[in-house]
PDB file of N, CA and C in Angstrom:
ATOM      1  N   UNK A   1       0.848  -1.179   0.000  1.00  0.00           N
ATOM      2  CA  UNK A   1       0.000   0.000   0.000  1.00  0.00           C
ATOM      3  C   UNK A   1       0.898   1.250   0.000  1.00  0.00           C
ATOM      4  N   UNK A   2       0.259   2.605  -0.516  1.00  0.00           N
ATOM      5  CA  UNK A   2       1.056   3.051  -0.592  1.00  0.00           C
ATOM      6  C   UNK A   2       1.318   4.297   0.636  1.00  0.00           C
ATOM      7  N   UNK A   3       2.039   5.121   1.078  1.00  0.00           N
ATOM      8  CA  UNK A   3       2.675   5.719   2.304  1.00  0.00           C
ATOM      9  C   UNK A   3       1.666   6.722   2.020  1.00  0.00           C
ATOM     10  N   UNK A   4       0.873   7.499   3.067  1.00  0.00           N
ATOM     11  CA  UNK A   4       0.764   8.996   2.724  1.00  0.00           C
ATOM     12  C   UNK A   4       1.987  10.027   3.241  1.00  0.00           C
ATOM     13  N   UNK A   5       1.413  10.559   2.374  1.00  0.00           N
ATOM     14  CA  UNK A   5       2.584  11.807   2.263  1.00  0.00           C
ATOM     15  C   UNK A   5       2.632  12.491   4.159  1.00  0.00           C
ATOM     16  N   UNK A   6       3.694  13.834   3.918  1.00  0.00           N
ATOM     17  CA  UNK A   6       3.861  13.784   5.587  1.00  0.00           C
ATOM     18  C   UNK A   6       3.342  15.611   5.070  1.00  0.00           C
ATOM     19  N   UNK A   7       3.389  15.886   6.283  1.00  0.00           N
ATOM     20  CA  UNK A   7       3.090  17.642   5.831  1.00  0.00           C
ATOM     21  C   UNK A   7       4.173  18.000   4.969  1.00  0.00           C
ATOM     22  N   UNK A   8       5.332  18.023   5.462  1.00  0.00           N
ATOM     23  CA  UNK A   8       6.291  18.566   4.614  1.00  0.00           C
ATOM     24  C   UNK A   8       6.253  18.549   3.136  1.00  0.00           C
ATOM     25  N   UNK A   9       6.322  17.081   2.762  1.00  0.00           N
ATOM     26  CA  UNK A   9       5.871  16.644   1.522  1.00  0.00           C
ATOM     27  C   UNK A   9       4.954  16.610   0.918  1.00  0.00           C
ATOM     28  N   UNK A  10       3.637  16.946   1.044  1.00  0.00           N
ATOM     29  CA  UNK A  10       2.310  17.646   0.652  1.00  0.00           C
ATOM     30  C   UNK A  10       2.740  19.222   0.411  1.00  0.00           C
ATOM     31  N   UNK A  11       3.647  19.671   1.691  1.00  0.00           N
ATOM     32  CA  UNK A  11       3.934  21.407   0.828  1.00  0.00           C
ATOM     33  C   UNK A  11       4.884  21.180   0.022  1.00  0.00           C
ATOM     34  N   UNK A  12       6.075  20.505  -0.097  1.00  0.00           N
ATOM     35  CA  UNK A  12       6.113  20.353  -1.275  1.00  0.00           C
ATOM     36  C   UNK A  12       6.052  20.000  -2.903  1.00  0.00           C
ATOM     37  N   UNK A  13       5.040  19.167  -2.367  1.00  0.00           N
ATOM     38  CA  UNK A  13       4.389  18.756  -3.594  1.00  0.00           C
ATOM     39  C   UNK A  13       3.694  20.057  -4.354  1.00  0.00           C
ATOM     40  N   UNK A  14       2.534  21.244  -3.607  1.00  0.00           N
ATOM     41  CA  UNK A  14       1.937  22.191  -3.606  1.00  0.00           C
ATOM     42  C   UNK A  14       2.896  23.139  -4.499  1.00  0.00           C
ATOM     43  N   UNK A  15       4.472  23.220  -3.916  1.00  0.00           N
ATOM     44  CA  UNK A  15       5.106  24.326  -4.836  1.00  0.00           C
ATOM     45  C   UNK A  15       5.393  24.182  -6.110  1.00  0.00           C
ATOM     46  N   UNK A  16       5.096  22.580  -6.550  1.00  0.00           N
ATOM     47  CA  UNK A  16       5.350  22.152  -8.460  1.00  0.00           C
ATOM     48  C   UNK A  16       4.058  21.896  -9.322  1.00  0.00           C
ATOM     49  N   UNK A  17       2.741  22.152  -7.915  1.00  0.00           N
ATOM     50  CA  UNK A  17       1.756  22.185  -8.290  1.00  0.00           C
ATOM     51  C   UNK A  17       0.463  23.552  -8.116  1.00  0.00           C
ATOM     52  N   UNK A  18       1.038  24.422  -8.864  1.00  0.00           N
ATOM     53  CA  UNK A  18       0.549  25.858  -8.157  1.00  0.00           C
ATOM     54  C   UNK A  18      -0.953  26.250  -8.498  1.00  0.00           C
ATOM     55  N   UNK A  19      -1.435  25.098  -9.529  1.00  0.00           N
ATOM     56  CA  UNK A  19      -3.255  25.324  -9.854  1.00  0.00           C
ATOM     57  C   UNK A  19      -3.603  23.966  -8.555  1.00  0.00           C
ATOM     58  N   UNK A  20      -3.242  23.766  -8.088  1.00  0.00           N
ATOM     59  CA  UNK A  20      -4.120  22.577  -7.060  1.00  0.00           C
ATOM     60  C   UNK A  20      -3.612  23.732  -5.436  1.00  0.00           C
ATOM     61  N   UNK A  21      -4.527  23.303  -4.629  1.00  0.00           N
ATOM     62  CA  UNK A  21      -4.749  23.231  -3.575  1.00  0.00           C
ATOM     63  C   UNK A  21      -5.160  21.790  -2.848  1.00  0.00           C
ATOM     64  N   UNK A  22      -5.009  21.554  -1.240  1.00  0.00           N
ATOM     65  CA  UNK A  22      -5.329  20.792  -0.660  1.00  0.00           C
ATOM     66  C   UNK A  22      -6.760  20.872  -0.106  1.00  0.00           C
ATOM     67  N   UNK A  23      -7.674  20.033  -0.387  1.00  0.00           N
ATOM     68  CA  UNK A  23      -8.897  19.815   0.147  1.00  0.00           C
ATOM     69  C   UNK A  23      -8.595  19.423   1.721  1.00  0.00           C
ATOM     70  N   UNK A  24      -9.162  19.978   2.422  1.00  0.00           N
ATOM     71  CA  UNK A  24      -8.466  19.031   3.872  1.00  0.00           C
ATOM     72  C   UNK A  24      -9.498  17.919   4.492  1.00  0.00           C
ATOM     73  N   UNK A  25      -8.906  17.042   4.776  1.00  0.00           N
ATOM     74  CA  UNK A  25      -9.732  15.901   5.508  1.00  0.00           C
ATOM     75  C   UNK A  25      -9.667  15.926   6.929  1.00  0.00           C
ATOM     76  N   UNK A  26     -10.178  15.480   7.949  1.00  0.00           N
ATOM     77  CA  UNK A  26     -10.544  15.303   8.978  1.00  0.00           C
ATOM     78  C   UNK A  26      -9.375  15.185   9.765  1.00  0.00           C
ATOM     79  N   UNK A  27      -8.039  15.075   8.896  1.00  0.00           N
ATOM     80  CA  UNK A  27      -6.483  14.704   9.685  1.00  0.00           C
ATOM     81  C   UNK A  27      -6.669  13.755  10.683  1.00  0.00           C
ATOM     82  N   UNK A  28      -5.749  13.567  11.396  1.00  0.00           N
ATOM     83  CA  UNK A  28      -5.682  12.747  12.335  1.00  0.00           C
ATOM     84  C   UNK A  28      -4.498  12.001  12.847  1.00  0.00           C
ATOM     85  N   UNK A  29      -4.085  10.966  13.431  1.00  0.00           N
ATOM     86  CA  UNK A  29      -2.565  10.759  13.814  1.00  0.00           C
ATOM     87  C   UNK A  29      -1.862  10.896  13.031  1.00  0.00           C
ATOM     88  N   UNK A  30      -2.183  10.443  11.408  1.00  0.00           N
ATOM     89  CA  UNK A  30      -0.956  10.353  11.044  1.00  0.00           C
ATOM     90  C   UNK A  30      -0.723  11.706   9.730  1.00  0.00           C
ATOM     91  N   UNK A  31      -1.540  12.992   9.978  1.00  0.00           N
ATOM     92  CA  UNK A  31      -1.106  14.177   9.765  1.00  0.00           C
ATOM     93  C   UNK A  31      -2.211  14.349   8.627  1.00  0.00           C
ATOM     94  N   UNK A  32      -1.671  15.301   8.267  1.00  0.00           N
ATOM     95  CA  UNK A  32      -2.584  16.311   7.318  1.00  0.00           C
ATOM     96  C   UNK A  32      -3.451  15.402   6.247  1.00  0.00           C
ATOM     97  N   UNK A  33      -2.622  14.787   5.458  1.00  0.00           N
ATOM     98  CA  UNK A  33      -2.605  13.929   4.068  1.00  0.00           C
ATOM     99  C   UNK A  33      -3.986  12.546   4.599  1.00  0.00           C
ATOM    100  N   UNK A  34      -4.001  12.788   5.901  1.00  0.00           N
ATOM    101  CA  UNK A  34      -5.291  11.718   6.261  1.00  0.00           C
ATOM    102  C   UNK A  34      -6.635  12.150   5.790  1.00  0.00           C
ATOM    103  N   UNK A  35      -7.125  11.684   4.902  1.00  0.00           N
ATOM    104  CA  UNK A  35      -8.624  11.768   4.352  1.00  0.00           C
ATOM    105  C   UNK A  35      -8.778  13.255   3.325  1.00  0.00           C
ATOM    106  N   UNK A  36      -7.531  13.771   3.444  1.00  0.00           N
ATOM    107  CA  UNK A  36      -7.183  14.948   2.281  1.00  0.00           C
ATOM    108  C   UNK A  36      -7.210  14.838   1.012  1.00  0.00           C
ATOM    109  N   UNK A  37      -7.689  15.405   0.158  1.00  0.00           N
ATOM    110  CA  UNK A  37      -7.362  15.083  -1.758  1.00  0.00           C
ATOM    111  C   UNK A  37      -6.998  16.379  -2.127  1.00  0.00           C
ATOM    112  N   UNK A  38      -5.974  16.609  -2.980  1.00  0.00           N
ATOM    113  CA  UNK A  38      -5.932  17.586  -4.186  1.00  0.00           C
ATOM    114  C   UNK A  38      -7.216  17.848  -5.241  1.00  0.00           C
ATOM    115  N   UNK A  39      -7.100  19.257  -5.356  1.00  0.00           N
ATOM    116  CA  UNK A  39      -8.539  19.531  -5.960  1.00  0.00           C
ATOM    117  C   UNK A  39      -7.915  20.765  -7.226  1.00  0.00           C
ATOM    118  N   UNK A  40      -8.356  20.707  -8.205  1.00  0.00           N
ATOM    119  CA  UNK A  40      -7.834  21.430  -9.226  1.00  0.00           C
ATOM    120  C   UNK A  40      -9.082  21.655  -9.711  1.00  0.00           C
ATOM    121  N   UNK A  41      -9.094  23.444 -10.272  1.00  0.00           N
ATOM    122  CA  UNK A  41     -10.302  23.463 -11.368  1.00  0.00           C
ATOM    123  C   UNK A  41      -9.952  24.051 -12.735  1.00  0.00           C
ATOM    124  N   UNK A  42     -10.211  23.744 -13.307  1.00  0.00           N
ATOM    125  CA  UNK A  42      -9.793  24.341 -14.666  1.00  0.00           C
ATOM    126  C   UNK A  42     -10.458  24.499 -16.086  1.00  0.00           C
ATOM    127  N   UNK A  43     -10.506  25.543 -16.512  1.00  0.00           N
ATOM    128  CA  UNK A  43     -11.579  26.606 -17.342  1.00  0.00           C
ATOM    129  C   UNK A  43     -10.846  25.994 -18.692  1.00  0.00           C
ATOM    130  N   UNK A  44     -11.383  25.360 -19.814  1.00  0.00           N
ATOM    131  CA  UNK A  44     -10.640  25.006 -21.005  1.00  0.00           C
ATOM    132  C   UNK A  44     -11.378  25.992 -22.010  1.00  0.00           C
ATOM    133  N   UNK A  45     -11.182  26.301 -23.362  1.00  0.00           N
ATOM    134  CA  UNK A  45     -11.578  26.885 -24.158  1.00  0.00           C
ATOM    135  C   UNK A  45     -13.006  26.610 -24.584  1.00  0.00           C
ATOM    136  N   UNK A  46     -13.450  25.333 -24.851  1.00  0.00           N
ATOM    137  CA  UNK A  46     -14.563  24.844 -25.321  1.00  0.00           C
ATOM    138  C   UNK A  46     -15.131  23.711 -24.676  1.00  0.00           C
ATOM    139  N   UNK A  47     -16.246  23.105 -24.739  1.00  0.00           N
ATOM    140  CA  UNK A  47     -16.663  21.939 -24.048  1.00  0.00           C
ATOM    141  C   UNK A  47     -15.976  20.880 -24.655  1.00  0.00           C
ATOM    142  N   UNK A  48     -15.504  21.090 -26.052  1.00  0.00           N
ATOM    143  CA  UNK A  48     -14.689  19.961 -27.055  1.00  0.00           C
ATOM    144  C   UNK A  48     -13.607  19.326 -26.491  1.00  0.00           C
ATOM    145  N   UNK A  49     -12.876  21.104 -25.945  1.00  0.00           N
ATOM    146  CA  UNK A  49     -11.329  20.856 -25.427  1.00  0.00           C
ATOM    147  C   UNK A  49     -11.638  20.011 -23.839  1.00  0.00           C
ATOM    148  N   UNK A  50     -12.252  20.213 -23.432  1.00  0.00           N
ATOM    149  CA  UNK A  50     -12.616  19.688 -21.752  1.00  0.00           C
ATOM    150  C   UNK A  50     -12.827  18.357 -21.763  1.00  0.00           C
ATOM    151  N   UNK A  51     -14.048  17.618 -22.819  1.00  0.00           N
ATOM    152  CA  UNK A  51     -14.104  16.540 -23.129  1.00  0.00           C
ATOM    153  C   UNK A  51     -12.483  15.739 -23.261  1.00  0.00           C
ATOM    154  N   UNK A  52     -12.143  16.202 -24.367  1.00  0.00           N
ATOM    155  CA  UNK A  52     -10.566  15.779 -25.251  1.00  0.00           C
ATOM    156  C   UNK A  52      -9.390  15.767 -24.092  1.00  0.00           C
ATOM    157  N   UNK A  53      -9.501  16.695 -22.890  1.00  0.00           N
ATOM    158  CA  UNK A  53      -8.971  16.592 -21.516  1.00  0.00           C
ATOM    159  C   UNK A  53      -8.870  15.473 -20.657  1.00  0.00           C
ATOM    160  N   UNK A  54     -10.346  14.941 -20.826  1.00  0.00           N
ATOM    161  CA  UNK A  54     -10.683  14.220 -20.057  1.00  0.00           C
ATOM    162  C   UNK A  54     -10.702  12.817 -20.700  1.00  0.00           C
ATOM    163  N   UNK A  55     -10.847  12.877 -21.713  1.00  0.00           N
ATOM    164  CA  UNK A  55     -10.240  11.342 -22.696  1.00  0.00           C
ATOM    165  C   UNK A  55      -8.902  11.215 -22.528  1.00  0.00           C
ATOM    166  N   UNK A  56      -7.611  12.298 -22.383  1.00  0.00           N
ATOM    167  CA  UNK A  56      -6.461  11.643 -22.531  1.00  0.00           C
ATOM    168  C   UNK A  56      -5.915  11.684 -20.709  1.00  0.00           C
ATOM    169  N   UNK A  57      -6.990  11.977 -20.042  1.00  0.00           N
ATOM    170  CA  UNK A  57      -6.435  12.205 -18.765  1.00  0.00           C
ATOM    171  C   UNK A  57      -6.736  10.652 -18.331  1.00  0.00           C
ATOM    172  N   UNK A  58      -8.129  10.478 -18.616  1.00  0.00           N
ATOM    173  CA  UNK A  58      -8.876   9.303 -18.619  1.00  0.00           C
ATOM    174  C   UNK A  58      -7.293   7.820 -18.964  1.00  0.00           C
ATOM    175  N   UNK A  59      -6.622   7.628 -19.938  1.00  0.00           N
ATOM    176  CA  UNK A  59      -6.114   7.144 -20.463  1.00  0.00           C
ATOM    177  C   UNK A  59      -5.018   6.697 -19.478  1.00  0.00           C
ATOM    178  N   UNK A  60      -4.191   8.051 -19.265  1.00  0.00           N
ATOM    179  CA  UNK A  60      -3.260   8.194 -18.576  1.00  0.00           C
ATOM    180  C   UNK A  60      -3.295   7.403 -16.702  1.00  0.00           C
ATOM    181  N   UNK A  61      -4.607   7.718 -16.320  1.00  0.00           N
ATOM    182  CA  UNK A  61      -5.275   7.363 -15.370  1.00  0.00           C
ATOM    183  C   UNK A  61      -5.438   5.799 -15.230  1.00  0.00           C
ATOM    184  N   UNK A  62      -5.905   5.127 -16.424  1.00  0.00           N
ATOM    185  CA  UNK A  62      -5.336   3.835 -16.804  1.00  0.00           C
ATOM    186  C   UNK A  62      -4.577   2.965 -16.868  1.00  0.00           C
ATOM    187  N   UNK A  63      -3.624   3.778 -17.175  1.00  0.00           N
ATOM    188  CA  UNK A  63      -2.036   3.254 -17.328  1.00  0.00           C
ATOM    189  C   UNK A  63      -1.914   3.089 -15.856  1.00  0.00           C
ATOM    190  N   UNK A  64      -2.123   3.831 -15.048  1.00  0.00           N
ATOM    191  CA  UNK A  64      -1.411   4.213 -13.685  1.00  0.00           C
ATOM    192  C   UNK A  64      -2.273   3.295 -13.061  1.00  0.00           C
ATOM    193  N   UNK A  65      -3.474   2.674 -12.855  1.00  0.00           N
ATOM    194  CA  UNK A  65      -4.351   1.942 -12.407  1.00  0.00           C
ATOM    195  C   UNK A  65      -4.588   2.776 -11.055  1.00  0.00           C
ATOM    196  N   UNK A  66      -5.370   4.555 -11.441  1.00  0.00           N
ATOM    197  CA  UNK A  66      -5.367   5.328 -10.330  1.00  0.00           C
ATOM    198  C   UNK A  66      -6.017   6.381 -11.014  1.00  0.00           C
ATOM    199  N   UNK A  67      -7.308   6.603 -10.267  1.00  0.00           N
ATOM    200  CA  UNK A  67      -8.014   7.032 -11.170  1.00  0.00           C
ATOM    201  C   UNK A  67      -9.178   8.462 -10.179  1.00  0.00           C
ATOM    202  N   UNK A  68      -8.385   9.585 -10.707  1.00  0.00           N
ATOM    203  CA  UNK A  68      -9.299  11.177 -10.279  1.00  0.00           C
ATOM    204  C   UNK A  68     -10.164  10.985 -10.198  1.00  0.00           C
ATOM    205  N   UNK A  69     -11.461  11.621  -9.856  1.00  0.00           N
ATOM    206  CA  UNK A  69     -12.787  12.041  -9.656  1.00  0.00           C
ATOM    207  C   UNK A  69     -12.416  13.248 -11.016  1.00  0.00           C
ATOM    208  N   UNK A  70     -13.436  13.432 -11.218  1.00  0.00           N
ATOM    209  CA  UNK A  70     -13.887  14.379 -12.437  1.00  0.00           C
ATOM    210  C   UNK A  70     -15.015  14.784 -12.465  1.00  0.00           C
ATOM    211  N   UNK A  71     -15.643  16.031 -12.149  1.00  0.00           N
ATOM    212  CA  UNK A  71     -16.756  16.891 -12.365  1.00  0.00           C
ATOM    213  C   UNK A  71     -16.468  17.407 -13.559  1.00  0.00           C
ATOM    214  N   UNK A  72     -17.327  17.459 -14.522  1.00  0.00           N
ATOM    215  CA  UNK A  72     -17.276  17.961 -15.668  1.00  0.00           C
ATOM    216  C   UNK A  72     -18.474  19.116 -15.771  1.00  0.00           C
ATOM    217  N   UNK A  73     -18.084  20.786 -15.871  1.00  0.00           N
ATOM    218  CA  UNK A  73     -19.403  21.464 -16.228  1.00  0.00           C
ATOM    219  C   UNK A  73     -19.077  21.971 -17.522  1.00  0.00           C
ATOM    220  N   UNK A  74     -19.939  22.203 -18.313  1.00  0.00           N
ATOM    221  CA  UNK A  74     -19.459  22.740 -19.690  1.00  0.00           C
ATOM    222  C   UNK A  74     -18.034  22.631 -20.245  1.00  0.00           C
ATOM    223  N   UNK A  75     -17.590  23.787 -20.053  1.00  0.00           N
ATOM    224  CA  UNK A  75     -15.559  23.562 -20.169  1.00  0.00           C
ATOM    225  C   UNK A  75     -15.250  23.773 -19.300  1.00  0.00           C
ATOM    226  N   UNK A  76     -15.692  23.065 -18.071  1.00  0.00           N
ATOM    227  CA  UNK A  76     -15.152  23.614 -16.641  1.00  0.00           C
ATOM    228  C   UNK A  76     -14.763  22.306 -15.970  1.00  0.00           C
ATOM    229  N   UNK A  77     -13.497  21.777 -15.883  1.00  0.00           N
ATOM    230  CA  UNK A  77     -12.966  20.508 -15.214  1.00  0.00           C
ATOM    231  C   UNK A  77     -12.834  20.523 -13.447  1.00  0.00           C
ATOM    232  N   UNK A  78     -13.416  19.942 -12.636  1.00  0.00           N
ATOM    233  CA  UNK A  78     -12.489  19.923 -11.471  1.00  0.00           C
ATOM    234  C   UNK A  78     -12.060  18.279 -11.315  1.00  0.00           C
ATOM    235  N   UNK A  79     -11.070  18.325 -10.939  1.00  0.00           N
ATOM    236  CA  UNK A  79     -10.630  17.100 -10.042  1.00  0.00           C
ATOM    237  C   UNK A  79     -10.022  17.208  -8.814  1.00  0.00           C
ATOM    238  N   UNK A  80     -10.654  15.545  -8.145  1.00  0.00           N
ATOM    239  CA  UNK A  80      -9.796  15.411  -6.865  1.00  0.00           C
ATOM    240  C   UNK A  80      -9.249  14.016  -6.265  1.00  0.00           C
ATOM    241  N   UNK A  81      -7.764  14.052  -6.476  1.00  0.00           N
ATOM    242  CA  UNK A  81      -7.245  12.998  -6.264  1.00  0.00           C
ATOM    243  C   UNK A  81      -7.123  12.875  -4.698  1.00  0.00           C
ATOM    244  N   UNK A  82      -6.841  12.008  -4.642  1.00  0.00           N
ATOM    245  CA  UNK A  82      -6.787  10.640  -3.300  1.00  0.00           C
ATOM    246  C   UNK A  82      -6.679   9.203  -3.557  1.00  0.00           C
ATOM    247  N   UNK A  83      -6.059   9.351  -2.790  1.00  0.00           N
ATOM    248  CA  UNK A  83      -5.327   7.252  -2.921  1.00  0.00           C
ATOM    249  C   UNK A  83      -6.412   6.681  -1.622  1.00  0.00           C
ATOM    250  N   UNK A  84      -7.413   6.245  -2.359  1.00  0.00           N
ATOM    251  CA  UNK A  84      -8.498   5.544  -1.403  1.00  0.00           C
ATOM    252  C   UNK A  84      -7.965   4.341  -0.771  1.00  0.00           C
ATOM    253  N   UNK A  85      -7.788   3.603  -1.297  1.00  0.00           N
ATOM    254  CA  UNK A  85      -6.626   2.810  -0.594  1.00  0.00           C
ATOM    255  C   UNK A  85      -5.728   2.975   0.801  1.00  0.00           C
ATOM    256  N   UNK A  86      -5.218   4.167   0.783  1.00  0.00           N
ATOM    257  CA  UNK A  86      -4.395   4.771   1.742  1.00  0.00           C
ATOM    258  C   UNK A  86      -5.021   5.207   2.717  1.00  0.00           C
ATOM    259  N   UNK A  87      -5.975   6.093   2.468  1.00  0.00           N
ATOM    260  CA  UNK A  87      -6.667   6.696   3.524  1.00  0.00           C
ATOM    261  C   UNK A  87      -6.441   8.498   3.217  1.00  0.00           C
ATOM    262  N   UNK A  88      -5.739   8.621   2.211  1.00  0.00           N
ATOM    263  CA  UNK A  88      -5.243  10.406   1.896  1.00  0.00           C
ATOM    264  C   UNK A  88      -4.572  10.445   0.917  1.00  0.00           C
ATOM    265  N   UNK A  89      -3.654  11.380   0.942  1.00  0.00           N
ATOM    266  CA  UNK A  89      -2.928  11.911  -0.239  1.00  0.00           C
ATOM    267  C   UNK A  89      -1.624  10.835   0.142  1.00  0.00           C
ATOM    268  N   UNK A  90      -0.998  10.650  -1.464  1.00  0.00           N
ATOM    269  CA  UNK A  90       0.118   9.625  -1.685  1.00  0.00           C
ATOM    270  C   UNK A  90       1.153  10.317  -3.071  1.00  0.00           C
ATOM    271  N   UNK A  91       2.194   9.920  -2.939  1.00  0.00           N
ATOM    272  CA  UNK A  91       3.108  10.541  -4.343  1.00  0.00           C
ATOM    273  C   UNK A  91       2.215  10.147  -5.200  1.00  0.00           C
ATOM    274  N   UNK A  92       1.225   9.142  -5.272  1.00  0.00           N
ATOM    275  CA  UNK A  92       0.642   8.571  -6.698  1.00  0.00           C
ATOM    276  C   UNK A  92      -0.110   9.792  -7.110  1.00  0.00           C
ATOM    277  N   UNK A  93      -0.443  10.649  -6.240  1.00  0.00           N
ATOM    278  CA  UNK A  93      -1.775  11.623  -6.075  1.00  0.00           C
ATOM    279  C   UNK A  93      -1.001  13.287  -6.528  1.00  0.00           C
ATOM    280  N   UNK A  94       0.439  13.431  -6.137  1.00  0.00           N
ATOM    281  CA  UNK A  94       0.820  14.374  -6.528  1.00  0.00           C
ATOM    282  C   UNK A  94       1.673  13.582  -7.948  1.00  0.00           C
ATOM    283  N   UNK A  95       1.638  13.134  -8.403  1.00  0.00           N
ATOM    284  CA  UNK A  95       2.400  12.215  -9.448  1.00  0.00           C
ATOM    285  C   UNK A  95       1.170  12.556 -10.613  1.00  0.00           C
ATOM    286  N   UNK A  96      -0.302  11.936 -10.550  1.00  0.00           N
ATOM    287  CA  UNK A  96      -1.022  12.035 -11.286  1.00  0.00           C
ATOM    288  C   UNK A  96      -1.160  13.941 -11.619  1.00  0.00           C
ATOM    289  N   UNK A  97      -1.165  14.918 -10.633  1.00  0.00           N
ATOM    290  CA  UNK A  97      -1.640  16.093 -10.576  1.00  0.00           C
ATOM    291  C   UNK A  97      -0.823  16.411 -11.750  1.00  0.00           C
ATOM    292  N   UNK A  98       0.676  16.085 -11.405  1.00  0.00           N
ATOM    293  CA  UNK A  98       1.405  16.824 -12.770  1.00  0.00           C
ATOM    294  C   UNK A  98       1.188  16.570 -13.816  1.00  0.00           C
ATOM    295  N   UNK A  99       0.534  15.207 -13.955  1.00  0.00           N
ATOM    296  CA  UNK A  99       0.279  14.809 -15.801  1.00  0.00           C
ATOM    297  C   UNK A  99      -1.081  15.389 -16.097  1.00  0.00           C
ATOM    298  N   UNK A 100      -1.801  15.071 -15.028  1.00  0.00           N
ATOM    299  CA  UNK A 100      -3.085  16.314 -15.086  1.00  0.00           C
ATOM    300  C   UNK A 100      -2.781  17.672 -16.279  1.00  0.00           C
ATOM    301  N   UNK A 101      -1.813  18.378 -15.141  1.00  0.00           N
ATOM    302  CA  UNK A 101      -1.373  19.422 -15.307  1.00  0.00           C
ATOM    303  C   UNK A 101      -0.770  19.783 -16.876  1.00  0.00           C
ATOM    304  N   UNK A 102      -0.123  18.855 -17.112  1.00  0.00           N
ATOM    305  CA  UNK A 102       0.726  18.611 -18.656  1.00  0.00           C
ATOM    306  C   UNK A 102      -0.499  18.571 -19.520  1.00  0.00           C
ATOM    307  N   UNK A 103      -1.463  17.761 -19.568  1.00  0.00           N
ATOM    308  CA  UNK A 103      -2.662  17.472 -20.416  1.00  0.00           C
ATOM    309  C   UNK A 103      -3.631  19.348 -20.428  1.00  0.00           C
ATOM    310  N   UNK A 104      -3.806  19.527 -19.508  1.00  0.00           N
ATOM    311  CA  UNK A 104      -4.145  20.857 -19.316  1.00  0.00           C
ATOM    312  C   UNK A 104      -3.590  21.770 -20.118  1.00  0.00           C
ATOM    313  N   UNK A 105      -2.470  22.012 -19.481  1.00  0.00           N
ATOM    314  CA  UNK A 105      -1.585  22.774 -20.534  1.00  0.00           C
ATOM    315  C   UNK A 105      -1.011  22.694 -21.845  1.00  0.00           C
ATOM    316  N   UNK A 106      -1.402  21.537 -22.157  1.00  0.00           N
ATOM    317  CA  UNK A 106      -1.121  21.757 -24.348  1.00  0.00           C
ATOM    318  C   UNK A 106      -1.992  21.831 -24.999  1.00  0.00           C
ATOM    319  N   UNK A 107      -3.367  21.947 -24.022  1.00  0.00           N
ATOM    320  CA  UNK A 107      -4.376  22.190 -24.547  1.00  0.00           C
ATOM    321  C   UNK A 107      -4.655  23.456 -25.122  1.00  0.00           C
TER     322      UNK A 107
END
């Protein structure tokens, strides 16, 4: 299974990830990253491009056998990762944000 992250490493995950914020969870012994997800929203050009977002994010998500939440409004994406498994946030969770992030941005 995989480790959750510790505070430290959740802020730094935050500084290579500057469109996400931390959703906070209920914390608890073993720190922040307990019952926490990353939450990103993001405005795409068209409902086309948001869709086409979400097909190659979809994909990628696959590969990784780890898979975002996705609200979809018009061209309006949010996601929020968490390693359910774990119980919170995990490198898998700031790992996925950046390819998120990459797919976002060549859009």
């Amino acid at each position: 299974m995989a480790e959750l992250l510790t505070d430290d490493e959740i802020s730094d995950a935050l500084t290579k990830l500057p469109h996400w914020h931390v959703k906070e969870g209920p914390g608890g012994e073993r720190g922040r990253a307990e019952g926490a997800e990353f939450e990103r929203t993001a405005e795409l050009g068209t409902f086309t491009q948001a869709i086409q977002a979400v097909n190659r994010i979809a994909e990628i998500a696959e590969s990784l056998n780890h898979h975002p939440d996705i609200d979809i409004r018009w061209r309006n994406l949010t996601f929020h990762l968490s390693t359910h498994s774990a119980g919170g946030l995990t490198r898998k969770d700031a790992s996925l944000a950046e390819q998120i992030d990459e797919v976002i941005d060549a859009l």
